[in-house]
N, C-alpha and C. Protein backbone atom coordinates (compact mmCIF):
# COMPACT_ATOMS: atom_id res chain seq x y z
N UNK A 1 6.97 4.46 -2.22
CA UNK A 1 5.67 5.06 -2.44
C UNK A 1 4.99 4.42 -3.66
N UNK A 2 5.35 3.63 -4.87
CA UNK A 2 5.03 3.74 -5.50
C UNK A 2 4.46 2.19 -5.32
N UNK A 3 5.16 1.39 -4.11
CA UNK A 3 4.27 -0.11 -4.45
C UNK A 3 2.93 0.56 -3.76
N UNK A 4 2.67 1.53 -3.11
CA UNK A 4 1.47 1.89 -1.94
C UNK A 4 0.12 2.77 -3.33
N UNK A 5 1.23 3.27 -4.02
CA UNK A 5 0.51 3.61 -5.41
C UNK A 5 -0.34 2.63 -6.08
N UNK A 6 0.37 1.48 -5.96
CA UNK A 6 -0.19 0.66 -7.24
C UNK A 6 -0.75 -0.41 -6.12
N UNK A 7 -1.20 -0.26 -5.06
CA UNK A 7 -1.74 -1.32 -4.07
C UNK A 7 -3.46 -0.44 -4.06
N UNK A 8 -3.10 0.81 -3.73
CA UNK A 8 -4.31 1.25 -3.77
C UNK A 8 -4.81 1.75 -5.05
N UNK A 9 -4.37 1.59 -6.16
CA UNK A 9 -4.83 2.20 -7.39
C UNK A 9 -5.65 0.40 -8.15
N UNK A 10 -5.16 -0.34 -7.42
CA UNK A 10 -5.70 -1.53 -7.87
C UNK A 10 -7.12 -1.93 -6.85
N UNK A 11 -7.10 -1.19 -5.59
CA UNK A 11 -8.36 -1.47 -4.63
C UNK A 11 -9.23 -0.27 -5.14
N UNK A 12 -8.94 0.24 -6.10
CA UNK A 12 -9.51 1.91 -6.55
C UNK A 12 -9.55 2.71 -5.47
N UNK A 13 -8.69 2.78 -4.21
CA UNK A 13 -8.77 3.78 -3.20
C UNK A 13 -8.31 5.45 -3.84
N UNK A 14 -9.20 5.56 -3.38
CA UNK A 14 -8.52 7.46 -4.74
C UNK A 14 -7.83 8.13 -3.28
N UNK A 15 -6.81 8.68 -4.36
CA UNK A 15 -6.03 9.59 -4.04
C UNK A 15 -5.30 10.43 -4.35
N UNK A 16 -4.21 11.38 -4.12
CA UNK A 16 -3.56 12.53 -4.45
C UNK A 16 -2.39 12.47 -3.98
N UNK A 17 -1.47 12.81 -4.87
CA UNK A 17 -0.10 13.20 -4.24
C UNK A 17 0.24 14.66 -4.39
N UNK A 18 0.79 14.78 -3.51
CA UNK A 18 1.56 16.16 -2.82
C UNK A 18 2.45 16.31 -3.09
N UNK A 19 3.50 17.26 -3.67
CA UNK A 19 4.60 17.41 -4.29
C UNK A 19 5.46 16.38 -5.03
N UNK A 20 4.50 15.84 -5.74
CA UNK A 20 4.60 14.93 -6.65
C UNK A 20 6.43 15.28 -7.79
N UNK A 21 6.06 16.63 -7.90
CA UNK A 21 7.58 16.90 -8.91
C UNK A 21 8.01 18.17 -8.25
N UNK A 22 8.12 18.05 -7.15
CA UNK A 22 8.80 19.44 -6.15
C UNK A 22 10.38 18.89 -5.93
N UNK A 23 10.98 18.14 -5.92
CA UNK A 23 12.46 17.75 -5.98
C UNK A 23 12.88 18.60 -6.57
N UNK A 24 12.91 19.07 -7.67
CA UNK A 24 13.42 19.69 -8.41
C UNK A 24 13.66 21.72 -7.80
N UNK A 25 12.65 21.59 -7.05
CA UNK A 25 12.83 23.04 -6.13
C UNK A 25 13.22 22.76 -4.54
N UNK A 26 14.51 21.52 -4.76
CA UNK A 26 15.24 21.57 -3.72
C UNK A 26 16.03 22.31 -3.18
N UNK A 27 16.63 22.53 -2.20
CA UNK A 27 17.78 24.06 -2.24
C UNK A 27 16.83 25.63 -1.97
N UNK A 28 16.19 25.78 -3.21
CA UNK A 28 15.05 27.06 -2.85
C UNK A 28 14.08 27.07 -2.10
N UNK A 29 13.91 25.40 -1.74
CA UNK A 29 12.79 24.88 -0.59
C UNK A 29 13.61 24.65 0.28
N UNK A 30 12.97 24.38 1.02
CA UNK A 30 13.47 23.03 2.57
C UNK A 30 12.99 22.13 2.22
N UNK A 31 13.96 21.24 2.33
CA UNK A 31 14.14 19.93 2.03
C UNK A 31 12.66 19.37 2.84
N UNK A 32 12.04 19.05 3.65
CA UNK A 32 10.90 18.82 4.08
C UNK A 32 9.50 19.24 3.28
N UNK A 33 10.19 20.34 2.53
CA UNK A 33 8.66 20.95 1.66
C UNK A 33 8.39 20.57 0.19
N UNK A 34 9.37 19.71 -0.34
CA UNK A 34 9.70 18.84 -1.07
C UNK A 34 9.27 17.68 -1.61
N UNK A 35 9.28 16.84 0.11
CA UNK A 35 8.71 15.20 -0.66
C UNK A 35 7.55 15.10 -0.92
N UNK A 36 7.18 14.09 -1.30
CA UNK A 36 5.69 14.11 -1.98
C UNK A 36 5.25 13.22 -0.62
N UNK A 37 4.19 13.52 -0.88
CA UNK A 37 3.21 13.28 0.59
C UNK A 37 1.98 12.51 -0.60
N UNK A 38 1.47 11.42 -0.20
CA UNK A 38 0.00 10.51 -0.62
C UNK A 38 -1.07 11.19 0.63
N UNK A 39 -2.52 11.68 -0.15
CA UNK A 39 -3.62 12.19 0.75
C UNK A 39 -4.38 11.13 -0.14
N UNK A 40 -4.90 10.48 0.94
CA UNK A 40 -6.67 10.04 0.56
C UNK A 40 -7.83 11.20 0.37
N UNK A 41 -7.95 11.04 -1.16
CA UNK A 41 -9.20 11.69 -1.00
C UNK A 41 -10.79 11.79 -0.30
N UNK A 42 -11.18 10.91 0.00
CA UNK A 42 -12.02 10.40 0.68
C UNK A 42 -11.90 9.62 2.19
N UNK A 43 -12.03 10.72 3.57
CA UNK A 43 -11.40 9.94 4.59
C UNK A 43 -12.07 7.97 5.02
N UNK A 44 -13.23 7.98 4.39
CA UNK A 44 -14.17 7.16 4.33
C UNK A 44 -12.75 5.70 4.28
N UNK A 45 -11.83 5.89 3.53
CA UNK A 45 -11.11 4.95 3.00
C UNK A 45 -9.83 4.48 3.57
N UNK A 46 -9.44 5.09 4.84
CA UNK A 46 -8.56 5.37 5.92
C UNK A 46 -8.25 4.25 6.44
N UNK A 47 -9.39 3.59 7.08
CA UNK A 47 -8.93 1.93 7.45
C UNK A 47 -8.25 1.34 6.57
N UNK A 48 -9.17 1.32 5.35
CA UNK A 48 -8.26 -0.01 4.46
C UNK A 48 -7.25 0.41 3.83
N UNK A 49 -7.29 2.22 3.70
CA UNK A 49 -5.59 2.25 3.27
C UNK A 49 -4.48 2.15 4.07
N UNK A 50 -4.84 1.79 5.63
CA UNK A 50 -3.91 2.07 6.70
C UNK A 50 -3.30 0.35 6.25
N UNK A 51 -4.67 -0.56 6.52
CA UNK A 51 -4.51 -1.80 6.15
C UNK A 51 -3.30 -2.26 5.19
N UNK A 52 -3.41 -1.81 3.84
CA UNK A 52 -2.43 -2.22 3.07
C UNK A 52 -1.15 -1.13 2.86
N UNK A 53 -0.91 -0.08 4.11
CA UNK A 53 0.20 0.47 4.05
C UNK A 53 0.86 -0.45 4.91
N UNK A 54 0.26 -1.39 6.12
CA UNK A 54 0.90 -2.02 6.93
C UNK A 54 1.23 -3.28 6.49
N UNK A 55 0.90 -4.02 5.73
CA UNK A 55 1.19 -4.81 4.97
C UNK A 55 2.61 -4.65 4.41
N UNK A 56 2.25 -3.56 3.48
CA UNK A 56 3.28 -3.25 2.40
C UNK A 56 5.00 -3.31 3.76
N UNK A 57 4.51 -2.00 4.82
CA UNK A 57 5.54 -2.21 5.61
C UNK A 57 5.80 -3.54 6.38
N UNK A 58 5.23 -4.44 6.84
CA UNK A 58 5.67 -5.30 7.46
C UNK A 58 6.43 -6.34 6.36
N UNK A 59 5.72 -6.51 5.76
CA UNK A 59 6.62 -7.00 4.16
C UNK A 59 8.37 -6.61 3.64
N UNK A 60 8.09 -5.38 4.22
CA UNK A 60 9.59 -4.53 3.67
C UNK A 60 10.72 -4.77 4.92
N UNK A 61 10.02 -5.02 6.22
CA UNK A 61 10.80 -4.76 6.77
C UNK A 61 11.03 -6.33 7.97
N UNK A 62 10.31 -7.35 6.98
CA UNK A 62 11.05 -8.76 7.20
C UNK A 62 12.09 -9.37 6.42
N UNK A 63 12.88 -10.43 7.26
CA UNK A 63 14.29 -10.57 7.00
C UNK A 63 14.11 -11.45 5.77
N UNK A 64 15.39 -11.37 5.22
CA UNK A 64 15.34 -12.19 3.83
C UNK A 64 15.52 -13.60 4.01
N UNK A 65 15.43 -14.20 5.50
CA UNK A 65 15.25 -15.59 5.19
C UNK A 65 13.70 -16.03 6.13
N UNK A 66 12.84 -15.11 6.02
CA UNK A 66 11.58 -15.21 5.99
C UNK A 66 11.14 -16.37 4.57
N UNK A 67 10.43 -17.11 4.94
CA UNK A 67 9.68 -17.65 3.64
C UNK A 67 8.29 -17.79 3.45
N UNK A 68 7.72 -16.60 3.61
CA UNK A 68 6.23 -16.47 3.54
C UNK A 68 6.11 -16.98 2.46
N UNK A 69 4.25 -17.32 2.11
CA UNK A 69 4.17 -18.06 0.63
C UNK A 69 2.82 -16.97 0.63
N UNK A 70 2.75 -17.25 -0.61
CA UNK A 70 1.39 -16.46 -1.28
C UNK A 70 0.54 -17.59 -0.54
N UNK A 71 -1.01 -16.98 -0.76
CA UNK A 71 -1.86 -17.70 -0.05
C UNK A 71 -3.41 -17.64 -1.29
N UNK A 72 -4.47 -18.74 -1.33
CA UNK A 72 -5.01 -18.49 -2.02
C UNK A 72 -6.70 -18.14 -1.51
N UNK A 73 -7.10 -16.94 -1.36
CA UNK A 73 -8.86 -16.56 -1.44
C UNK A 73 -9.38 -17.49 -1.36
N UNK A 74 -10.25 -17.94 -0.29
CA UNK A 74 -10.94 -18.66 0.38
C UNK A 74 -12.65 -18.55 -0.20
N UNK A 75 -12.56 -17.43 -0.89
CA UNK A 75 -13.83 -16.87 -1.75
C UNK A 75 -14.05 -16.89 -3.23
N UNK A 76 -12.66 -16.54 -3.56
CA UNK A 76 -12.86 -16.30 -5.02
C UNK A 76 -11.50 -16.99 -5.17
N UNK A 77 -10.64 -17.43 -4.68
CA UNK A 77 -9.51 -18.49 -5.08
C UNK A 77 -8.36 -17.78 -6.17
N UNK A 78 -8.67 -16.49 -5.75
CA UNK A 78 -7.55 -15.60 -6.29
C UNK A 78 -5.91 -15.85 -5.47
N UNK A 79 -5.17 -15.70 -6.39
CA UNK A 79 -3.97 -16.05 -5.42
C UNK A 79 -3.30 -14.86 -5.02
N UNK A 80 -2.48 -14.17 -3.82
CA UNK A 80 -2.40 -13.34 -3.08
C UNK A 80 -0.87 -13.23 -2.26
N UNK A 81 -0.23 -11.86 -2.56
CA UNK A 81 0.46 -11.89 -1.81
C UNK A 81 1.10 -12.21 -0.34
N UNK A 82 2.28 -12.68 0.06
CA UNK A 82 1.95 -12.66 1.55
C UNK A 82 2.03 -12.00 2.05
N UNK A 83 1.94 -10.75 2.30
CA UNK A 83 2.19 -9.46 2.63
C UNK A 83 0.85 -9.39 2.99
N UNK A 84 -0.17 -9.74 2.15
CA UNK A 84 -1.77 -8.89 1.99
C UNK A 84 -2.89 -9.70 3.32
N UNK A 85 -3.09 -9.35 4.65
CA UNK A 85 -3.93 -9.83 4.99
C UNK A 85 -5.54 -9.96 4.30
N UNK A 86 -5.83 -9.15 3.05
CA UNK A 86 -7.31 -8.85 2.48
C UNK A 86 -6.74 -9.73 0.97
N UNK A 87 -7.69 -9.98 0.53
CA UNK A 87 -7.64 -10.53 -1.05
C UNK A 87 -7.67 -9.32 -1.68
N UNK A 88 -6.67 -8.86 -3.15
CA UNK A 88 -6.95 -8.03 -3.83
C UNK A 88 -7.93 -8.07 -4.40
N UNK A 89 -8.63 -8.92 -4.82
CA UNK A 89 -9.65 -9.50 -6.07
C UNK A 89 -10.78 -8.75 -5.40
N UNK A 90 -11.11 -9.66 -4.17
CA UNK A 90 -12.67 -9.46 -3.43
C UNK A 90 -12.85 -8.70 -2.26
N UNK A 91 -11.54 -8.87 -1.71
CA UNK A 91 -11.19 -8.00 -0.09
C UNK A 91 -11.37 -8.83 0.48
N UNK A 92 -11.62 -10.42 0.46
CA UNK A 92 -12.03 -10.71 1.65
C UNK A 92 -10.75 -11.37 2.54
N UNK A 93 -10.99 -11.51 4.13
CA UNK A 93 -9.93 -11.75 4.71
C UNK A 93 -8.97 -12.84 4.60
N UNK A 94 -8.13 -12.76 4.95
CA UNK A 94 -6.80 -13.90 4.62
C UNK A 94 -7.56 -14.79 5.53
N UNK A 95 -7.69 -15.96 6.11
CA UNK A 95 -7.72 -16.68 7.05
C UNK A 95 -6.48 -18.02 7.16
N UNK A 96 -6.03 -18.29 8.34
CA UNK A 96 -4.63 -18.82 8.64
C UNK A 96 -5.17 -20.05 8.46
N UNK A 97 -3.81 -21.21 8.09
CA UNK A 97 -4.53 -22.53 8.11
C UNK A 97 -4.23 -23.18 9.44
């Protein structure tokens, strides 16, 4: 949760977490009422946070002899994860070579 934190806290997508420090009333809860849950505040922002949750997951859940490379903004020549189809800098799209 926390790279999805700092992916959208850097696109300024606002948001809220949900039982942010409820662990601690494990046992007296159900375990389900517990984890912390991320809400977009603004549904307006839904696409592009879906965008870089899928990222983040397809990233996590390629093999370690993947060798993606960072790629560099075609706009502003920011350099960019490979994970990120959007530029952090400008948003604008990855395009393949």
């Amino acid at each position: 949760m926390q790279s999805l934190k700092s992916e959208l806290d850097a696109l300024a997508i606002p948001y809220m977490i949900k039982n942010e420090y409820a662990s601690g009333a494990m046992g007296e809860l159900a375990w389900q009422d517990t984890q912390p849950e991320l809400w977009l505040i603004d549904d307006t922002w839904q696409a592009r946070a879906n965008q870089v949750m899928d990222a983040l997951m397809a990233h996590s859940v390629s093999s370690p002899g993947d060798k993606e490379q960072e790629w560099v903004c075609r706009n502003c020549k920011e350099k960019n994860g490979a994970a990120f189809d959007f530029c952090w800098q400008c948003e604008h799209q990855r395009h393949e070579v």
